[in-house]
Protein backbone atom coordinates (compact mmCIF):
# COMPACT_ATOMS: atom_id res chain seq x y z
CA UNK A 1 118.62 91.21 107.46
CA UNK A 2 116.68 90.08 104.13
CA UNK A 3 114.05 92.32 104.33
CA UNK A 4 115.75 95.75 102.76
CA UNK A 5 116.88 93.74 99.39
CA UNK A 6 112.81 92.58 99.13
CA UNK A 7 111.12 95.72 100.33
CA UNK A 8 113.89 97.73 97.95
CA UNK A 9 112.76 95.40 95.41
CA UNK A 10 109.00 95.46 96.11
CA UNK A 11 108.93 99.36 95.99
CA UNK A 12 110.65 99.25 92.82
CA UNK A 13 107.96 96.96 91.40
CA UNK A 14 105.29 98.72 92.79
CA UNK A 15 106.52 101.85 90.95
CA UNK A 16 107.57 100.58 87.87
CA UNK A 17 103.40 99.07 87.19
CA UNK A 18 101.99 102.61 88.69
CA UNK A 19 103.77 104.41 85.74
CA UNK A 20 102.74 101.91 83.57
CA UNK A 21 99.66 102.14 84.46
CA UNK A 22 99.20 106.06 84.48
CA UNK A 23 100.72 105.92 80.95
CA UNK A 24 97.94 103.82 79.97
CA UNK A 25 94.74 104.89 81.75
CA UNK A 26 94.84 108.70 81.37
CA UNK A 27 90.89 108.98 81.30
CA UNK A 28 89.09 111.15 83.77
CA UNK A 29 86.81 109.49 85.81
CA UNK A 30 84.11 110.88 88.22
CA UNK A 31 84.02 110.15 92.31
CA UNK A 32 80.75 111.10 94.08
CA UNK A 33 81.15 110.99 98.17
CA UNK A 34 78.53 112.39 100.33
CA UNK A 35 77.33 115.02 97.52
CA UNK A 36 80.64 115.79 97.00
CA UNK A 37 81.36 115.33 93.55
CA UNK A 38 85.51 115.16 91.89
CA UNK A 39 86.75 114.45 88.52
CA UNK A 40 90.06 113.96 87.85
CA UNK A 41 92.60 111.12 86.51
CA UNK A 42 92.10 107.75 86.84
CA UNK A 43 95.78 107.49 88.31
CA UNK A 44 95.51 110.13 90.87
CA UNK A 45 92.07 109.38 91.95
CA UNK A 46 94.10 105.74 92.73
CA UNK A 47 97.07 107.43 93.88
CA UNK A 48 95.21 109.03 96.29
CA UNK A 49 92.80 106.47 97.67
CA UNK A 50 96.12 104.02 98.28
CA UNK A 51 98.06 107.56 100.17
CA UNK A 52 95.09 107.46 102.41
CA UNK A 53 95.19 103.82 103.06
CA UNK A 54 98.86 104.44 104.21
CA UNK A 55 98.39 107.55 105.89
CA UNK A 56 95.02 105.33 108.15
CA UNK A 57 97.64 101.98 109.00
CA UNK A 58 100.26 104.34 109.79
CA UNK A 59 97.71 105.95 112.56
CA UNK A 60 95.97 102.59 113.66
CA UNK A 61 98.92 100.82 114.03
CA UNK A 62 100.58 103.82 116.48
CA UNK A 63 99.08 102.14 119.38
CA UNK A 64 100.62 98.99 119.30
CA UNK A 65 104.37 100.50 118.10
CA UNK A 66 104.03 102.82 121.22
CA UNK A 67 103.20 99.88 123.39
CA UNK A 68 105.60 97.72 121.90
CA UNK A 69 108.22 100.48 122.29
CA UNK A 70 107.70 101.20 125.89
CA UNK A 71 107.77 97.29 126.68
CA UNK A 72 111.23 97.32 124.48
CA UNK A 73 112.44 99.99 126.65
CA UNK A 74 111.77 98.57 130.51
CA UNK A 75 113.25 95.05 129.32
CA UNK A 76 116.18 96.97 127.98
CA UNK A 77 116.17 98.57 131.59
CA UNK A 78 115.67 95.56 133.33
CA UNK A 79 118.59 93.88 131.42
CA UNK A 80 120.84 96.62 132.37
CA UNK A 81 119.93 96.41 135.86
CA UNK A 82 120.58 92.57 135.74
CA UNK A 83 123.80 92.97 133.87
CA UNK A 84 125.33 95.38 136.60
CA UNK A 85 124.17 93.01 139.62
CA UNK A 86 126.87 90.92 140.58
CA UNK A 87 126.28 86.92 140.60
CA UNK A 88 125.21 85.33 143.48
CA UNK A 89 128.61 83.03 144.65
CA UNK A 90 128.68 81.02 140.93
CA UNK A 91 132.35 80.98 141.95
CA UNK A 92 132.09 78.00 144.24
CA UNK A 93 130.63 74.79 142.56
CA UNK A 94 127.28 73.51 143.80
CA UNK A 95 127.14 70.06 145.40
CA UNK A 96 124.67 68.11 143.46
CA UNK A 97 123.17 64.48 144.90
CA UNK A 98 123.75 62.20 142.45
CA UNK A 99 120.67 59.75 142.31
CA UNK A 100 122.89 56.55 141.20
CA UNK A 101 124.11 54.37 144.04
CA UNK A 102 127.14 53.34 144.08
């Protein structure tokens, strides 16, 4: 419903201060990690550290969508199979006692 407009807009955003940014911080910096040593551009050393963030929720959060998915699924079922059983004699009104006296 609202969320496309705000996650259009967000991305947008997001965008618009990463050029900005890599326009104004094109110095190369230096990453050491476990002896491994890089140099490269401030924006793509940041570039690539937030790609990996997104690429690691993407894969932790798997679990959960697949579980969420299957549960989605036998409701769905169970729905259908509700939907296709006929009522149980709602054609004849119950008789209710009435707890005033008359």
């Amino acid at each position: 419903c609202c969320l496309m407009p705000f996650s259009l807009i967000a991305t947008l955003i997001i965008v618009f201060f990463t050029v900005a940014f890599s326009l104004q911080n094109d110095q190369t910096v230096s990453i050491q990690f476990f002896g491994w040593t890089f140099q490269g551009s401030l924006v793509l050393v940041l570039l690539t550290t937030l790609c990996l963030g997104i690429v690691i929720h993407i894969l932790a959060s798997m679990p959960a969508r697949i579980r969420k998915s299957k549960e989605i699924a036998e409701l769905t079922k169970r729905v259908t199979e509700l939907e296709g059983t006929p009522p149980s004699d709602v054609s004849r009104p119950q008789q209710h006692q009435t707890p005033y006296l008359d």
